[in-house]
C-alpha atoms as a PDB file:
ATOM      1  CA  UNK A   1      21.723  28.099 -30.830  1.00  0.00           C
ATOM      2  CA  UNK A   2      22.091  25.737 -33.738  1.00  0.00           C
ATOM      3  CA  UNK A   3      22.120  22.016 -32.960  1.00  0.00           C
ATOM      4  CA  UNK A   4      26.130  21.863 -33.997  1.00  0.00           C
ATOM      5  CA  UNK A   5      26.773  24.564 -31.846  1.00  0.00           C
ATOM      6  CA  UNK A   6      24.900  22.520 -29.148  1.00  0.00           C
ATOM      7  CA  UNK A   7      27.237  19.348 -29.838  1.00  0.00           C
ATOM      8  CA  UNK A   8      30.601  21.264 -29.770  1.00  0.00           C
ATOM      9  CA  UNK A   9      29.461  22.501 -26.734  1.00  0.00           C
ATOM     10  CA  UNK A  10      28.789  19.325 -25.416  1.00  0.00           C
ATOM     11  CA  UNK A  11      31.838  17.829 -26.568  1.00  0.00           C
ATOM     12  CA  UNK A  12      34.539  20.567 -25.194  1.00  0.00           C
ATOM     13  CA  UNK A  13      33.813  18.491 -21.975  1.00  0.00           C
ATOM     14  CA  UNK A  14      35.484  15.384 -22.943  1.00  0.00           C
ATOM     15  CA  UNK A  15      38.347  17.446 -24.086  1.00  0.00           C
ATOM     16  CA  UNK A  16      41.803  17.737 -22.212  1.00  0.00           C
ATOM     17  CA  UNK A  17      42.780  21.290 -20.900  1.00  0.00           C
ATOM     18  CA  UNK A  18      45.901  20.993 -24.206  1.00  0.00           C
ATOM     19  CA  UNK A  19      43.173  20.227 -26.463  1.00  0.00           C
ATOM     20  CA  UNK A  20      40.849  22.989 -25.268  1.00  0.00           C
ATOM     21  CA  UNK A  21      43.464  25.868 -25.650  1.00  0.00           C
ATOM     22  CA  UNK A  22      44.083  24.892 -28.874  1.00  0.00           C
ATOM     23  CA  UNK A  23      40.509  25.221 -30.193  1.00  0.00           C
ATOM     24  CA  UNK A  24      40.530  28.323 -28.415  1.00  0.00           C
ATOM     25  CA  UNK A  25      43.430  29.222 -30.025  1.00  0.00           C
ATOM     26  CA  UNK A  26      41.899  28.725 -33.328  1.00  0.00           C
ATOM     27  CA  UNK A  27      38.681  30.214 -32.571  1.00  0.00           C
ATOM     28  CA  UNK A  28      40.691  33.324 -31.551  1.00  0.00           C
ATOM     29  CA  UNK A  29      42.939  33.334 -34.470  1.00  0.00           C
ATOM     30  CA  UNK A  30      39.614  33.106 -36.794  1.00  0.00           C
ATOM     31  CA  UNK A  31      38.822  36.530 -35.686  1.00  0.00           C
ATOM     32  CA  UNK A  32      41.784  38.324 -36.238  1.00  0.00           C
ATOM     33  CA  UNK A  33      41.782  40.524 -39.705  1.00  0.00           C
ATOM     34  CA  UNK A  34      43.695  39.834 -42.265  1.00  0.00           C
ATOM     35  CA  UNK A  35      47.188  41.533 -42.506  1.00  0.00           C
ATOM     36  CA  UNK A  36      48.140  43.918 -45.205  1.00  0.00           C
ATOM     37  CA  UNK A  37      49.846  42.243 -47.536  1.00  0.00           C
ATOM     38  CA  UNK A  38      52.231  45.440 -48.269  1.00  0.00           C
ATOM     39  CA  UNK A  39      53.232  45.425 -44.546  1.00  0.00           C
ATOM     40  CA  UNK A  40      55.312  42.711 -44.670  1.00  0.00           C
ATOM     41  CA  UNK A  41      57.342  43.886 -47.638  1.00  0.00           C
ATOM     42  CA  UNK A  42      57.874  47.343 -45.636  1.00  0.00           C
ATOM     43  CA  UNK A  43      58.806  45.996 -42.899  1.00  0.00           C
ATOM     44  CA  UNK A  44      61.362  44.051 -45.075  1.00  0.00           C
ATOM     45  CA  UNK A  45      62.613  46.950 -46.865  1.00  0.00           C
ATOM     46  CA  UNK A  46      62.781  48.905 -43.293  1.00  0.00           C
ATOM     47  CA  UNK A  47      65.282  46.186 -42.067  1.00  0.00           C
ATOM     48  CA  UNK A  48      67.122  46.104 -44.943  1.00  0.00           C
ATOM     49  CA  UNK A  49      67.867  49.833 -44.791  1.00  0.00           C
ATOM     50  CA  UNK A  50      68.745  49.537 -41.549  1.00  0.00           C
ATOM     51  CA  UNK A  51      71.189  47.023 -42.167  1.00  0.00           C
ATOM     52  CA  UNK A  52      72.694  48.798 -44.814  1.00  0.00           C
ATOM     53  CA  UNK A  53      73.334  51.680 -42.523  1.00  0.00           C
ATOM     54  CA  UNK A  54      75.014  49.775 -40.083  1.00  0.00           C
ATOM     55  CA  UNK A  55      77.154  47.735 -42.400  1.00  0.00           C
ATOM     56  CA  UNK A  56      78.360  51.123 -44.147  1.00  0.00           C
ATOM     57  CA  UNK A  57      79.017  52.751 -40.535  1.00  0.00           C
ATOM     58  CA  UNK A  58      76.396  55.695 -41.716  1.00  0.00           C
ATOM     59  CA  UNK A  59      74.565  54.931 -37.935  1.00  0.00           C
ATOM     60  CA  UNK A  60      76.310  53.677 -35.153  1.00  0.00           C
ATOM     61  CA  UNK A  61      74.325  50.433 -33.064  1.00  0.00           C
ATOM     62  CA  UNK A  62      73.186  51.357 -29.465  1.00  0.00           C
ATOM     63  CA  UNK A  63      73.943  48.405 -27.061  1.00  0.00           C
ATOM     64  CA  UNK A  64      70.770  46.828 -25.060  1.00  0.00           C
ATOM     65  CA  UNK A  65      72.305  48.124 -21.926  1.00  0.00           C
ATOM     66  CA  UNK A  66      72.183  51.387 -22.815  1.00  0.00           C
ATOM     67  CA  UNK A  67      68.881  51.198 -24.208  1.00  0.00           C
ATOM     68  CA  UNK A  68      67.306  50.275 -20.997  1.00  0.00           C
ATOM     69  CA  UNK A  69      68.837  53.034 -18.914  1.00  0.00           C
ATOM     70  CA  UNK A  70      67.377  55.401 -21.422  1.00  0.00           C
ATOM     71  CA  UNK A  71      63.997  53.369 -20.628  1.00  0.00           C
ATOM     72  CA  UNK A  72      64.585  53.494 -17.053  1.00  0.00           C
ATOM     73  CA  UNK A  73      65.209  57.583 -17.128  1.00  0.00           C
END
């Protein structure tokens, strides 16, 4: 273990519980592979489709009610 790793370690003690999930937050965010970049624009395009459809009546909206009773079975 390297000598910083050593004195983070040893210095996550003094830290408040708030202050320790947010390095851990970090840390964890760190690892996390990048995105890609074309998903965001599809998912963009996606909702704007679906928009469109509504708007123009081509698809009728489902309420959240019956959404969950077709969840439910």
């Amino acid at each position: 273990m390297s000598v910083k790793m050593k004195q983070v370690i040893e210095n996550i003690k003094a830290l408040s519980s708030d202050e320790k999930a947010l390095i851990a937050h970090c840390l964890i965010s760190s690892l996390e592979s990048k995105q890609d970049d074309d998903v965001e624009d599809a998912w963009a395009a996606l909702a704007e489709s679906r928009f469109t459809e509504l708007a123009s009546g081509e698809v009728k909206g489902v309420s959240w009610e019956s959404i969950k009773k077709h969840v439910k079975g």
